[in-house]
ModelCIF file with pLDDT and N, C-alpha, C, O atoms, coordinates in Angstrom:
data_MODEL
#
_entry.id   MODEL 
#
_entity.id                         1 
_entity.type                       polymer 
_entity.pdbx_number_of_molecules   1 
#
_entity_poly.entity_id                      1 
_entity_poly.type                           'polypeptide(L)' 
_entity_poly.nstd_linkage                   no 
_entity_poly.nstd_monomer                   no 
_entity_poly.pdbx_seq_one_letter_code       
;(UNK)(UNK)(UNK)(UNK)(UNK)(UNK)(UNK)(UNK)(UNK)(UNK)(UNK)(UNK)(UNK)(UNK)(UNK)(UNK)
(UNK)(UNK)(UNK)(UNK)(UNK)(UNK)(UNK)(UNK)(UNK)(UNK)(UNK)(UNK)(UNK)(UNK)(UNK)(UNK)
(UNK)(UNK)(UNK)(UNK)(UNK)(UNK)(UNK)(UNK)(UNK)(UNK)(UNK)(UNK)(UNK)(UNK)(UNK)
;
_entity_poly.pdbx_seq_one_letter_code_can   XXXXXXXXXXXXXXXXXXXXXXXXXXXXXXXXXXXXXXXXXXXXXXX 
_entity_poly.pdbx_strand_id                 A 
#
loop_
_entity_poly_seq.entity_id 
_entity_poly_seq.num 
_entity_poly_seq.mon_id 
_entity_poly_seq.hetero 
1 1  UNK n 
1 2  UNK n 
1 3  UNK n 
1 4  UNK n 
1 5  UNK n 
1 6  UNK n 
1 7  UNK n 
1 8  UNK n 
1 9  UNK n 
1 10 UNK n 
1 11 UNK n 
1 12 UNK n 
1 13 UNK n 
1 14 UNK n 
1 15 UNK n 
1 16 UNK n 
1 17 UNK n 
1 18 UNK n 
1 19 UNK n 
1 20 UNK n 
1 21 UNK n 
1 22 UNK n 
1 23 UNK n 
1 24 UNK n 
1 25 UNK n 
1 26 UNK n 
1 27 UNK n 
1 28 UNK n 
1 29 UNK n 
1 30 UNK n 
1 31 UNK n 
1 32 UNK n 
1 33 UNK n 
1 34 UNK n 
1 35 UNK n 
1 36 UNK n 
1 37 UNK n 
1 38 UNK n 
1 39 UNK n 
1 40 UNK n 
1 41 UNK n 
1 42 UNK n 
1 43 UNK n 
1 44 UNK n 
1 45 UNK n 
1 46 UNK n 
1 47 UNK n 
#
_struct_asym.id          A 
_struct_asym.entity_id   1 
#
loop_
_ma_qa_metric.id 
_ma_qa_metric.mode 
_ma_qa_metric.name 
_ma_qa_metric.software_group_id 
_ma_qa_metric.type 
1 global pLDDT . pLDDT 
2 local  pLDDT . pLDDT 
#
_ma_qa_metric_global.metric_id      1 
_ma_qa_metric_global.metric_value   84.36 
_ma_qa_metric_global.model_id       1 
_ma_qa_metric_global.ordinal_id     1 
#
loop_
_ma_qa_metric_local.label_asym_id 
_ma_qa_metric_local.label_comp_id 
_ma_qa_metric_local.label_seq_id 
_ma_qa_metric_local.metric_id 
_ma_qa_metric_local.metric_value 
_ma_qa_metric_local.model_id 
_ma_qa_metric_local.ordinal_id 
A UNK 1  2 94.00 1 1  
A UNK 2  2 94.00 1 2  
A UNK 3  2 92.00 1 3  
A UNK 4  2 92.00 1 4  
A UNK 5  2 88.00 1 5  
A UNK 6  2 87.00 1 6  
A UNK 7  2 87.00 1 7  
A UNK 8  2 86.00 1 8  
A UNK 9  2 88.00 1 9  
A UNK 10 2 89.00 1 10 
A UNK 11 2 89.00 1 11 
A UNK 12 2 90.00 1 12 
A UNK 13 2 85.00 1 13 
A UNK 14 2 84.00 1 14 
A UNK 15 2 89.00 1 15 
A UNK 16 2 91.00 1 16 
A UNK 17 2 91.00 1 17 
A UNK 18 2 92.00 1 18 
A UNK 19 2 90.00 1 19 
A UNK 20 2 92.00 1 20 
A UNK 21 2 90.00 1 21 
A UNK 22 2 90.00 1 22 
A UNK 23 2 88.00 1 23 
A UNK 24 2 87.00 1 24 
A UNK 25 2 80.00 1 25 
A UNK 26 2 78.00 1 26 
A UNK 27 2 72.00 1 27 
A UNK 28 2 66.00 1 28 
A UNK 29 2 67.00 1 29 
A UNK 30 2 71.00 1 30 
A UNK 31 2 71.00 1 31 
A UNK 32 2 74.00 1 32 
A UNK 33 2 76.00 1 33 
A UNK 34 2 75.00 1 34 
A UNK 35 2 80.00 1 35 
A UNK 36 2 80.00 1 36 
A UNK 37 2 80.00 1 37 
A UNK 38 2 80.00 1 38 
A UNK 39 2 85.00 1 39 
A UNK 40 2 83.00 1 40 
A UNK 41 2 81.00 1 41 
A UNK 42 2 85.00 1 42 
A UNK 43 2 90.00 1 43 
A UNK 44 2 85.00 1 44 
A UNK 45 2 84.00 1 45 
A UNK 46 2 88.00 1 46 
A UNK 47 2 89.00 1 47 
#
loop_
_atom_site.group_PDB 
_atom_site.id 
_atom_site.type_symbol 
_atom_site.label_atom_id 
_atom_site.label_alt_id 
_atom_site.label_comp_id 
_atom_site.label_asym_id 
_atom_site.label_entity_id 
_atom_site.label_seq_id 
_atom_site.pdbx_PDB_ins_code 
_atom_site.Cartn_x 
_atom_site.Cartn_y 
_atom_site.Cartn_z 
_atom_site.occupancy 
_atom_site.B_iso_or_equiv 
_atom_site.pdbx_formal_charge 
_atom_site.auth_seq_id 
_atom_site.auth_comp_id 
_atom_site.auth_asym_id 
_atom_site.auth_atom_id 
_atom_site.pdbx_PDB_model_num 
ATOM 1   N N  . UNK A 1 1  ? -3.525  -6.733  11.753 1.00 94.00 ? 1  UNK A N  1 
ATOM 2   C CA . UNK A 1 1  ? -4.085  -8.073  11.571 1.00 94.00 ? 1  UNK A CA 1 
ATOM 3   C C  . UNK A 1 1  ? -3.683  -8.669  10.227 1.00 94.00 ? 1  UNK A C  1 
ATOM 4   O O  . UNK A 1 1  ? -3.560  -9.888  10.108 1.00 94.00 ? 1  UNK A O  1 
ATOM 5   N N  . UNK A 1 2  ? -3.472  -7.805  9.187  1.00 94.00 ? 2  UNK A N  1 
ATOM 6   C CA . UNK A 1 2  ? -3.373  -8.167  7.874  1.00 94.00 ? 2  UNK A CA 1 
ATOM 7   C C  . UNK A 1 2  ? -1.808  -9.013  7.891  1.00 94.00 ? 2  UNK A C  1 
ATOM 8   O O  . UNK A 1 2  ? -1.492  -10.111 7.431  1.00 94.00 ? 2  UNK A O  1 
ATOM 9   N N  . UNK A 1 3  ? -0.983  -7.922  8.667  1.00 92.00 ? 3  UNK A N  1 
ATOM 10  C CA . UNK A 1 3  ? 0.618   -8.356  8.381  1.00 92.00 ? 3  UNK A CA 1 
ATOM 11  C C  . UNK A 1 3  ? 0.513   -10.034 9.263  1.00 92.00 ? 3  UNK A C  1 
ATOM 12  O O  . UNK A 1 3  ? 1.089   -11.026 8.815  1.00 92.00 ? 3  UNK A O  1 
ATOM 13  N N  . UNK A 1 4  ? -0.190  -10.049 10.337 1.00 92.00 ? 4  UNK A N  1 
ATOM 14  C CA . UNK A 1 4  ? -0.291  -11.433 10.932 1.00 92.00 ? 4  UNK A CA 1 
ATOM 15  C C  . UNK A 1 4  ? -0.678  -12.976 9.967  1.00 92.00 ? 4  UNK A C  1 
ATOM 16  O O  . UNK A 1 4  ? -0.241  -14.126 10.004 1.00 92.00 ? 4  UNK A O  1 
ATOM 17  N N  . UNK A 1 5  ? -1.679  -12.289 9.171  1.00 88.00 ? 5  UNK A N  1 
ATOM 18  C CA . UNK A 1 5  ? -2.509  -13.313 8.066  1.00 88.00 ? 5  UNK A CA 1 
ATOM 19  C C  . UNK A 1 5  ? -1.454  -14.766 7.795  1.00 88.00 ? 5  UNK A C  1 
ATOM 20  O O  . UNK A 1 5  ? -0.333  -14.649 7.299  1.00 88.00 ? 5  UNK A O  1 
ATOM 21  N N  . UNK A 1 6  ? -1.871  -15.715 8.093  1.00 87.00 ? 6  UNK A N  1 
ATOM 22  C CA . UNK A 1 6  ? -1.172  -16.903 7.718  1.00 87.00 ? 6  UNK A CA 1 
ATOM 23  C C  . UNK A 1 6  ? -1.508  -16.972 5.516  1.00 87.00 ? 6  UNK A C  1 
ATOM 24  O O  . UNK A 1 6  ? -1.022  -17.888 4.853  1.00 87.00 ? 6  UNK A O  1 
ATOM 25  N N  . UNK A 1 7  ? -2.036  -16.274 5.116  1.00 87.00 ? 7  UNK A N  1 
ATOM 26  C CA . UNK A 1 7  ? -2.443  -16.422 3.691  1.00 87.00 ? 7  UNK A CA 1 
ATOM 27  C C  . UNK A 1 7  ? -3.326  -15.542 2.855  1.00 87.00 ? 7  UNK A C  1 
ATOM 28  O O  . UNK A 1 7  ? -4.425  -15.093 3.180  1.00 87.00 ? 7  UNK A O  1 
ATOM 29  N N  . UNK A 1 8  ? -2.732  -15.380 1.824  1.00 86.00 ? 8  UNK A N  1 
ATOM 30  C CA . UNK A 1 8  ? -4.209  -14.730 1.184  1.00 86.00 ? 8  UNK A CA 1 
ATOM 31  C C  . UNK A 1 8  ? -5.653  -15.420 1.822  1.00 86.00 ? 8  UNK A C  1 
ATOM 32  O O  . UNK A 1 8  ? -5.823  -16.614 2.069  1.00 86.00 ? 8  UNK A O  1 
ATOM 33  N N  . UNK A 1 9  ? -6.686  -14.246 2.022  1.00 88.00 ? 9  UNK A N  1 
ATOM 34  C CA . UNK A 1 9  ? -7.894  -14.832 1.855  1.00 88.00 ? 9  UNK A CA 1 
ATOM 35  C C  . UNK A 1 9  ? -8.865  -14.375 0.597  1.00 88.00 ? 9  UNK A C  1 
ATOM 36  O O  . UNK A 1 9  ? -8.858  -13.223 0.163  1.00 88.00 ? 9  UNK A O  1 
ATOM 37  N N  . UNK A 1 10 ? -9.607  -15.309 0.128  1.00 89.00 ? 10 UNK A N  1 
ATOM 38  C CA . UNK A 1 10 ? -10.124 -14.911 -1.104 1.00 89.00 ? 10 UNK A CA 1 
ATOM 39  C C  . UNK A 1 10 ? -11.824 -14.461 -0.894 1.00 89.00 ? 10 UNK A C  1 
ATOM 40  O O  . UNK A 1 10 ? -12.610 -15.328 -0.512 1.00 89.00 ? 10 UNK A O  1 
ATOM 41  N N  . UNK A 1 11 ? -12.173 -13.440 -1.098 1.00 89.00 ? 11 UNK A N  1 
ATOM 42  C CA . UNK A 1 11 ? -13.421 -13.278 -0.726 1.00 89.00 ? 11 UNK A CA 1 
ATOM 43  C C  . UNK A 1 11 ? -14.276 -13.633 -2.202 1.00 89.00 ? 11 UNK A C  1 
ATOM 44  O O  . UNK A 1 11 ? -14.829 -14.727 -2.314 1.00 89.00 ? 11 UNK A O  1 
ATOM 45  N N  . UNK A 1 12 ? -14.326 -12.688 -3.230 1.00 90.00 ? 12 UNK A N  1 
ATOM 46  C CA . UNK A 1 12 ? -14.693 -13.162 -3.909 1.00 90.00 ? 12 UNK A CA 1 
ATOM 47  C C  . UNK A 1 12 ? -13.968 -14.018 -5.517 1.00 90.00 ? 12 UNK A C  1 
ATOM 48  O O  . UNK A 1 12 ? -13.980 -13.533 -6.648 1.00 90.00 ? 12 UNK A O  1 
ATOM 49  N N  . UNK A 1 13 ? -13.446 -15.264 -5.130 1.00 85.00 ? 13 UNK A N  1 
ATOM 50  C CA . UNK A 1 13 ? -12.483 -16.218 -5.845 1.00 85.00 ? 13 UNK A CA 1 
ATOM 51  C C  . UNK A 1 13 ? -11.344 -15.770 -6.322 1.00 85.00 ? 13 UNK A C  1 
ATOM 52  O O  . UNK A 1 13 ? -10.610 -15.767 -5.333 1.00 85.00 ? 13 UNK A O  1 
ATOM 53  N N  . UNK A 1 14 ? -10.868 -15.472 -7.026 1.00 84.00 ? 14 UNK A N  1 
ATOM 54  C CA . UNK A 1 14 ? -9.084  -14.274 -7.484 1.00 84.00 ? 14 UNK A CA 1 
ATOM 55  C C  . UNK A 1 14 ? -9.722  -12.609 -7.509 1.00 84.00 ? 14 UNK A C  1 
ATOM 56  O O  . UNK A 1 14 ? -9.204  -11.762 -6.782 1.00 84.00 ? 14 UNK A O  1 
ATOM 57  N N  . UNK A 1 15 ? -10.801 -12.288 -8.355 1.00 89.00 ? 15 UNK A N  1 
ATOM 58  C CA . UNK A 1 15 ? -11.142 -11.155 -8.386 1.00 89.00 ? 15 UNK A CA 1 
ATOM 59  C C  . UNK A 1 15 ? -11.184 -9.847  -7.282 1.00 89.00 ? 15 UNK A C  1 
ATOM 60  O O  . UNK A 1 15 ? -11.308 -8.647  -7.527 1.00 89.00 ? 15 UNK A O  1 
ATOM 61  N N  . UNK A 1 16 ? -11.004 -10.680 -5.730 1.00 91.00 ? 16 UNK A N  1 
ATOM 62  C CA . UNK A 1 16 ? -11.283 -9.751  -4.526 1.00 91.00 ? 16 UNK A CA 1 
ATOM 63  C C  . UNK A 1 16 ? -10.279 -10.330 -3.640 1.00 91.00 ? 16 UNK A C  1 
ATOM 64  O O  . UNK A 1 16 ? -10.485 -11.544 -3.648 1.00 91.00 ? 16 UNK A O  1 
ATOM 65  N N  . UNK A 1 17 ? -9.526  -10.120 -3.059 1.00 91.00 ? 17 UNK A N  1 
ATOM 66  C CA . UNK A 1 17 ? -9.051  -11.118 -2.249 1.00 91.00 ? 17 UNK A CA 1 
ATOM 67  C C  . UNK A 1 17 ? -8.230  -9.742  -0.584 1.00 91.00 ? 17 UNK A C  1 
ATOM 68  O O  . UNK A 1 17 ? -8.541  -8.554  -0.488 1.00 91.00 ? 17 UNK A O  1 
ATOM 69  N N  . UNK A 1 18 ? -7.511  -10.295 0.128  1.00 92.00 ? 18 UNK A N  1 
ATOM 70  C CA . UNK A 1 18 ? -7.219  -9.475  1.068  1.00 92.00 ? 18 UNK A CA 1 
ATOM 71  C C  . UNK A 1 18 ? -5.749  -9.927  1.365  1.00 92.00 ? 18 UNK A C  1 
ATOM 72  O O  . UNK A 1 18 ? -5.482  -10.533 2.403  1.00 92.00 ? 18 UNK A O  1 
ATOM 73  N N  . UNK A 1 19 ? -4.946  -9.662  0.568  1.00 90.00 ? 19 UNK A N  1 
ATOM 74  C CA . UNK A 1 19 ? -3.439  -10.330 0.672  1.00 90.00 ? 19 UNK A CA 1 
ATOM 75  C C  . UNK A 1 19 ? -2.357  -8.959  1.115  1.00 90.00 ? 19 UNK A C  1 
ATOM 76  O O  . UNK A 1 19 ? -2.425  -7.744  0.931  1.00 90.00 ? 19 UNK A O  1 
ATOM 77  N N  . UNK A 1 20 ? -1.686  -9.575  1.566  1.00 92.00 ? 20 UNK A N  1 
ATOM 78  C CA . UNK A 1 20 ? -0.523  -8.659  2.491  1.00 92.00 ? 20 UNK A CA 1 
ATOM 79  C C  . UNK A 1 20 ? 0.390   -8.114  1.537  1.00 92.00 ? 20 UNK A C  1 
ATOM 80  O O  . UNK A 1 20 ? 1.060   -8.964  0.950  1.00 92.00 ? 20 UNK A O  1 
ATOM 81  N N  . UNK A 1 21 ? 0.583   -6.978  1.242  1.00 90.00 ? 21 UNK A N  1 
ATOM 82  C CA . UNK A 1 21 ? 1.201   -6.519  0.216  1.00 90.00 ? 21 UNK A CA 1 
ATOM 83  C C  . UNK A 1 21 ? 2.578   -5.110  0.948  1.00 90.00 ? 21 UNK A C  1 
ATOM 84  O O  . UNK A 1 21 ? 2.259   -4.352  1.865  1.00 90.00 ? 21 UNK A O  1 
ATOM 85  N N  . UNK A 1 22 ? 3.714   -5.082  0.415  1.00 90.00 ? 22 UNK A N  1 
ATOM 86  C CA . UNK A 1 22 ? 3.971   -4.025  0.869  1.00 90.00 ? 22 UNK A CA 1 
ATOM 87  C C  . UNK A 1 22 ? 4.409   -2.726  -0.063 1.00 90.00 ? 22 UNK A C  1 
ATOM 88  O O  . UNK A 1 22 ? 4.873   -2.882  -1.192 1.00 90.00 ? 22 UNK A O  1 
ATOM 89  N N  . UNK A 1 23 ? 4.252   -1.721  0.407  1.00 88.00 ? 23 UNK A N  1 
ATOM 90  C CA . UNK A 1 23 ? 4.542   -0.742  -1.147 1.00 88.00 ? 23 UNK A CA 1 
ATOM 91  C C  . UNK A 1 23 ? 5.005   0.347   -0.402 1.00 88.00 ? 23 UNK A C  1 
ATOM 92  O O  . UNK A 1 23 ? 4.601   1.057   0.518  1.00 88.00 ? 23 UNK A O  1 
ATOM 93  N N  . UNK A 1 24 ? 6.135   0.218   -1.219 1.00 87.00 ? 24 UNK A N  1 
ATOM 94  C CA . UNK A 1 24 ? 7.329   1.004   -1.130 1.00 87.00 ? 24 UNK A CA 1 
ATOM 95  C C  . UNK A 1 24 ? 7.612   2.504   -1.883 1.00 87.00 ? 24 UNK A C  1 
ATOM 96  O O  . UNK A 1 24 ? 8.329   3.477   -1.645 1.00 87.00 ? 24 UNK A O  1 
ATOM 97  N N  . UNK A 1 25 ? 6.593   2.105   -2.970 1.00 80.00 ? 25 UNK A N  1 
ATOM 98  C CA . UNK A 1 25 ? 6.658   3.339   -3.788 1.00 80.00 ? 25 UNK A CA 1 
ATOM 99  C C  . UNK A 1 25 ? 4.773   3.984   -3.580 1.00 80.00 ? 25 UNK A C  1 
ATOM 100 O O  . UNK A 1 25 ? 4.016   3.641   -2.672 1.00 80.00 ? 25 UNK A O  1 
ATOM 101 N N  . UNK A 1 26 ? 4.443   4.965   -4.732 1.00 78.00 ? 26 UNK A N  1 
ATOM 102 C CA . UNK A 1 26 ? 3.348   5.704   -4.580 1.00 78.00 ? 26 UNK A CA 1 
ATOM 103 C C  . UNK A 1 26 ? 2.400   4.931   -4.958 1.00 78.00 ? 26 UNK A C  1 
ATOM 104 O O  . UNK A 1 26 ? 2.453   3.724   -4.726 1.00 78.00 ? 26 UNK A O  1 
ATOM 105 N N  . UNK A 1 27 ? 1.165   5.613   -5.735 1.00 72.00 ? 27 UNK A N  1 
ATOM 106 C CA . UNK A 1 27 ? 0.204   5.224   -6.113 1.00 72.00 ? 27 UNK A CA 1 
ATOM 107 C C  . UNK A 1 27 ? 0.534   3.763   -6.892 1.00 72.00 ? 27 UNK A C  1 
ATOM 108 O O  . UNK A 1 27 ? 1.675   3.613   -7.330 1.00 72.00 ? 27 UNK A O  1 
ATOM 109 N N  . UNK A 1 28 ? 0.022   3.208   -6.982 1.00 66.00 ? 28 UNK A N  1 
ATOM 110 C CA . UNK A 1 28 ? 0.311   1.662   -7.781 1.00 66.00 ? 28 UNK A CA 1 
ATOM 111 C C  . UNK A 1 28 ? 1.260   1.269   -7.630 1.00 66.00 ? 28 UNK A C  1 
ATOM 112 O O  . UNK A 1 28 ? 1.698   0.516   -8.501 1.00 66.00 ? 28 UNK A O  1 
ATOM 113 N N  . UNK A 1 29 ? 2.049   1.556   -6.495 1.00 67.00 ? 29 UNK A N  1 
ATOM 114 C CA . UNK A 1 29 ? 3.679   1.195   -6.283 1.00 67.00 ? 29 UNK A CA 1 
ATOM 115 C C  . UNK A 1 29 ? 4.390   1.670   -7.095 1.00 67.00 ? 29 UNK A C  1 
ATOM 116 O O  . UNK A 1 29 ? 5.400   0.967   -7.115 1.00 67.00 ? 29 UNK A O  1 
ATOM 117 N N  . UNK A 1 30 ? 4.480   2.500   -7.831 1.00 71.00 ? 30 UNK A N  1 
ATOM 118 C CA . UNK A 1 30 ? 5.301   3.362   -8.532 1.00 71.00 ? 30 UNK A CA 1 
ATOM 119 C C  . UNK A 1 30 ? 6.547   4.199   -7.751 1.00 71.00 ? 30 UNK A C  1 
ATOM 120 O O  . UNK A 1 30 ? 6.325   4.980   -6.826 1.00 71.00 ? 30 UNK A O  1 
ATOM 121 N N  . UNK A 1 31 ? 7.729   3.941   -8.216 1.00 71.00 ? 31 UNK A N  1 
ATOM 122 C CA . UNK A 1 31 ? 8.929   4.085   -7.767 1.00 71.00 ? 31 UNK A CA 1 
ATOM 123 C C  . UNK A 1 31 ? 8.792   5.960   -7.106 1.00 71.00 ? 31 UNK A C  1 
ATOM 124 O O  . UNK A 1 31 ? 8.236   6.914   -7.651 1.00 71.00 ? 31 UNK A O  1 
ATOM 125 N N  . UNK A 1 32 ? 9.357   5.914   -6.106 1.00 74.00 ? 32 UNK A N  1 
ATOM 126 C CA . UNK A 1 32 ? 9.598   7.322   -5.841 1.00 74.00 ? 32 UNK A CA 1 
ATOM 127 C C  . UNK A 1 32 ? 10.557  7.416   -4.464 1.00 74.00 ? 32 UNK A C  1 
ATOM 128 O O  . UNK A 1 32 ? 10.059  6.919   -3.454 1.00 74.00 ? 32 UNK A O  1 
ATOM 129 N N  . UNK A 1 33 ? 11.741  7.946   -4.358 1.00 76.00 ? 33 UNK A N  1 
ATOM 130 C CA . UNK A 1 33 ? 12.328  8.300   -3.162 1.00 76.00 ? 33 UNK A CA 1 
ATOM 131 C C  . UNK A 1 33 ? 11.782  8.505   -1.830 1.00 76.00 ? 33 UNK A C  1 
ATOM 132 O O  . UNK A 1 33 ? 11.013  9.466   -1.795 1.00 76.00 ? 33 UNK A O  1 
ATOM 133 N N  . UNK A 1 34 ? 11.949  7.867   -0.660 1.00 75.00 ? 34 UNK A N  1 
ATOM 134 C CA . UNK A 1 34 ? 11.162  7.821   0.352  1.00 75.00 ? 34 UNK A CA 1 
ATOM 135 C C  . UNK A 1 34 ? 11.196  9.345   0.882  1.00 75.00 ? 34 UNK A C  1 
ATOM 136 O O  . UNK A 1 34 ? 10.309  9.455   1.728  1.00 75.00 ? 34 UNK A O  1 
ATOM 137 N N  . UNK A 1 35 ? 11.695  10.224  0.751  1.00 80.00 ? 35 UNK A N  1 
ATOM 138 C CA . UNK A 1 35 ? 12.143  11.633  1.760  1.00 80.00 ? 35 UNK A CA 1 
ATOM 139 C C  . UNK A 1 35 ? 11.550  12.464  0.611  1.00 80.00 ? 35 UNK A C  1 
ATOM 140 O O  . UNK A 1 35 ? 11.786  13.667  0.721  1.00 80.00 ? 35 UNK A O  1 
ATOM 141 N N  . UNK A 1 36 ? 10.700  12.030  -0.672 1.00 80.00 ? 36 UNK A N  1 
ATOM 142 C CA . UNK A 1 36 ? 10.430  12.914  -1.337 1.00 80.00 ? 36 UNK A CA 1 
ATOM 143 C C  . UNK A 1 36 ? 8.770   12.558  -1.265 1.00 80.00 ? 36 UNK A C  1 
ATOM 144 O O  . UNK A 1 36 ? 8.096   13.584  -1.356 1.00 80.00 ? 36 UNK A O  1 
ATOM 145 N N  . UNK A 1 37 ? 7.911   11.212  -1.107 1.00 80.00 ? 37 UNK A N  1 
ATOM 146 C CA . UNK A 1 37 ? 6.955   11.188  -0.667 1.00 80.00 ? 37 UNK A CA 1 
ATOM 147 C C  . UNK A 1 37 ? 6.515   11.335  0.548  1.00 80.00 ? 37 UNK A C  1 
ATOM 148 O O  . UNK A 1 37 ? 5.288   11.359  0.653  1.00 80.00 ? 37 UNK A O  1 
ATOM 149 N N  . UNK A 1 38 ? 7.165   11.446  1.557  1.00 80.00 ? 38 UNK A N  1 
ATOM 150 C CA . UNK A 1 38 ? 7.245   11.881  2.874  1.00 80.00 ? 38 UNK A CA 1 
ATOM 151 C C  . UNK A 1 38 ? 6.733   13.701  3.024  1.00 80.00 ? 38 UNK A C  1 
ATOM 152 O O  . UNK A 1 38 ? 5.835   14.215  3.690  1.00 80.00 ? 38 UNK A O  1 
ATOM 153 N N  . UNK A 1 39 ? 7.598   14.211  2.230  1.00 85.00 ? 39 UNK A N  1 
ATOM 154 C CA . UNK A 1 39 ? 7.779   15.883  2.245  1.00 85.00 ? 39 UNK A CA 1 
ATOM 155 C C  . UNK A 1 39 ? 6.010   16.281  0.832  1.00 85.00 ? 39 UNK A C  1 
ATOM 156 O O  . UNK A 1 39 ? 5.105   17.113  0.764  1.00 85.00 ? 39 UNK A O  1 
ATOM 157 N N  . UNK A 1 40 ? 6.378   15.309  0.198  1.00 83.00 ? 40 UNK A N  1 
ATOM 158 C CA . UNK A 1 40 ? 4.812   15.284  -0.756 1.00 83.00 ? 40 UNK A CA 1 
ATOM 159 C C  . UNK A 1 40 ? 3.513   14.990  0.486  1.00 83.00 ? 40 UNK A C  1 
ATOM 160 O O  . UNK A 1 40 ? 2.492   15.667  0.603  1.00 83.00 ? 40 UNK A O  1 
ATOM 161 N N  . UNK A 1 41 ? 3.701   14.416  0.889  1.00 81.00 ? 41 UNK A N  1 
ATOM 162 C CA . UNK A 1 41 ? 2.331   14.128  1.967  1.00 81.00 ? 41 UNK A CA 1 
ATOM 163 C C  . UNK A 1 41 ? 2.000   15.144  3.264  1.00 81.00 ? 41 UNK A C  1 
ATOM 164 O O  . UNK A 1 41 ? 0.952   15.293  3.892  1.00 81.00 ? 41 UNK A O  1 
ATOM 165 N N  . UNK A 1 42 ? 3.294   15.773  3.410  1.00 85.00 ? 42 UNK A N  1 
ATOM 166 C CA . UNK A 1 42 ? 3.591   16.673  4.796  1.00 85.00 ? 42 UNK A CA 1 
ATOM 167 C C  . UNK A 1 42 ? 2.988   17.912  4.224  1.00 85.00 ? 42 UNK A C  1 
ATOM 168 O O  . UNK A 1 42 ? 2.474   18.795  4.911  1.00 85.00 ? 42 UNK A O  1 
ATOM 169 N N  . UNK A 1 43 ? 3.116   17.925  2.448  1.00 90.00 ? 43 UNK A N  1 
ATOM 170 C CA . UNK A 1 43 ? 2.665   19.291  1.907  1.00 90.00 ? 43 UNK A CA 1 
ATOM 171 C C  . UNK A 1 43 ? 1.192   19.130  1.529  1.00 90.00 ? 43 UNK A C  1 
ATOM 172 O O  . UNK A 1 43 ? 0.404   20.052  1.743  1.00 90.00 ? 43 UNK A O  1 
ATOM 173 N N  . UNK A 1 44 ? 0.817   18.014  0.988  1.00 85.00 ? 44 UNK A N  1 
ATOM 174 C CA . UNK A 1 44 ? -0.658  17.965  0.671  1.00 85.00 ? 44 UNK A CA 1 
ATOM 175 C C  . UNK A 1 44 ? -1.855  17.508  1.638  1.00 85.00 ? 44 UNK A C  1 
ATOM 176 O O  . UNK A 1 44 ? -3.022  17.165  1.446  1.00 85.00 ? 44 UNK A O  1 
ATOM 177 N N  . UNK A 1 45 ? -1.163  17.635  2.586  1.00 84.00 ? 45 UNK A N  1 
ATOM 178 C CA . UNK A 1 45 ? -2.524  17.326  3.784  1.00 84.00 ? 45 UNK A CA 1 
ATOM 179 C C  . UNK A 1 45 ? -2.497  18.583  4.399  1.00 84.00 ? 45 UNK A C  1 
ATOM 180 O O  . UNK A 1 45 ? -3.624  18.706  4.877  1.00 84.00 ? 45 UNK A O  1 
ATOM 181 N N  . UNK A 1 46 ? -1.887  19.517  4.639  1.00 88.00 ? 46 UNK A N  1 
ATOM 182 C CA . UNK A 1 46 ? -2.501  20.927  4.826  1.00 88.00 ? 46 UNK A CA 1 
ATOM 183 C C  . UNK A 1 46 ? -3.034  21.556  3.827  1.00 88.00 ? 46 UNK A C  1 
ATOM 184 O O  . UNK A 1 46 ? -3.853  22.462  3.976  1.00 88.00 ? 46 UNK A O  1 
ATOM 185 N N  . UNK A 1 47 ? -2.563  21.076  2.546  1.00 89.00 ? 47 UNK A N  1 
ATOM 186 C CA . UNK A 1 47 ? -3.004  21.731  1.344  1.00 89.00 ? 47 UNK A CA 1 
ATOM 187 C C  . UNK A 1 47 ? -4.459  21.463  1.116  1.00 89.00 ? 47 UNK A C  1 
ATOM 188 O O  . UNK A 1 47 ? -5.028  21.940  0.134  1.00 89.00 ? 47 UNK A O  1 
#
């Protein structure tokens, strides 16, 4: 539903809002090779 969104919606004025974002990298979008967070996630969810 989110990727559909015609716009940000703002719930509470800039501070909260529900905008379509995409992230490519890790935590805070921080850069990381896709086949190396892939093999990171495959290892820490059994872990």
């Amino acid at each position: 539903f989110v990727t559909k969104m015609p716009a940000t919606i703002s719930l509470i004025g800039d501070f909260f809002q529900i905008e379509y974002s995409k992230n490519f990298g890790v935590i805070f979008g921080l850069p990381m090779a896709k086949i190396v967070i892939i093999l990171f996630a495959l290892i820490l969810i059994p872990t």
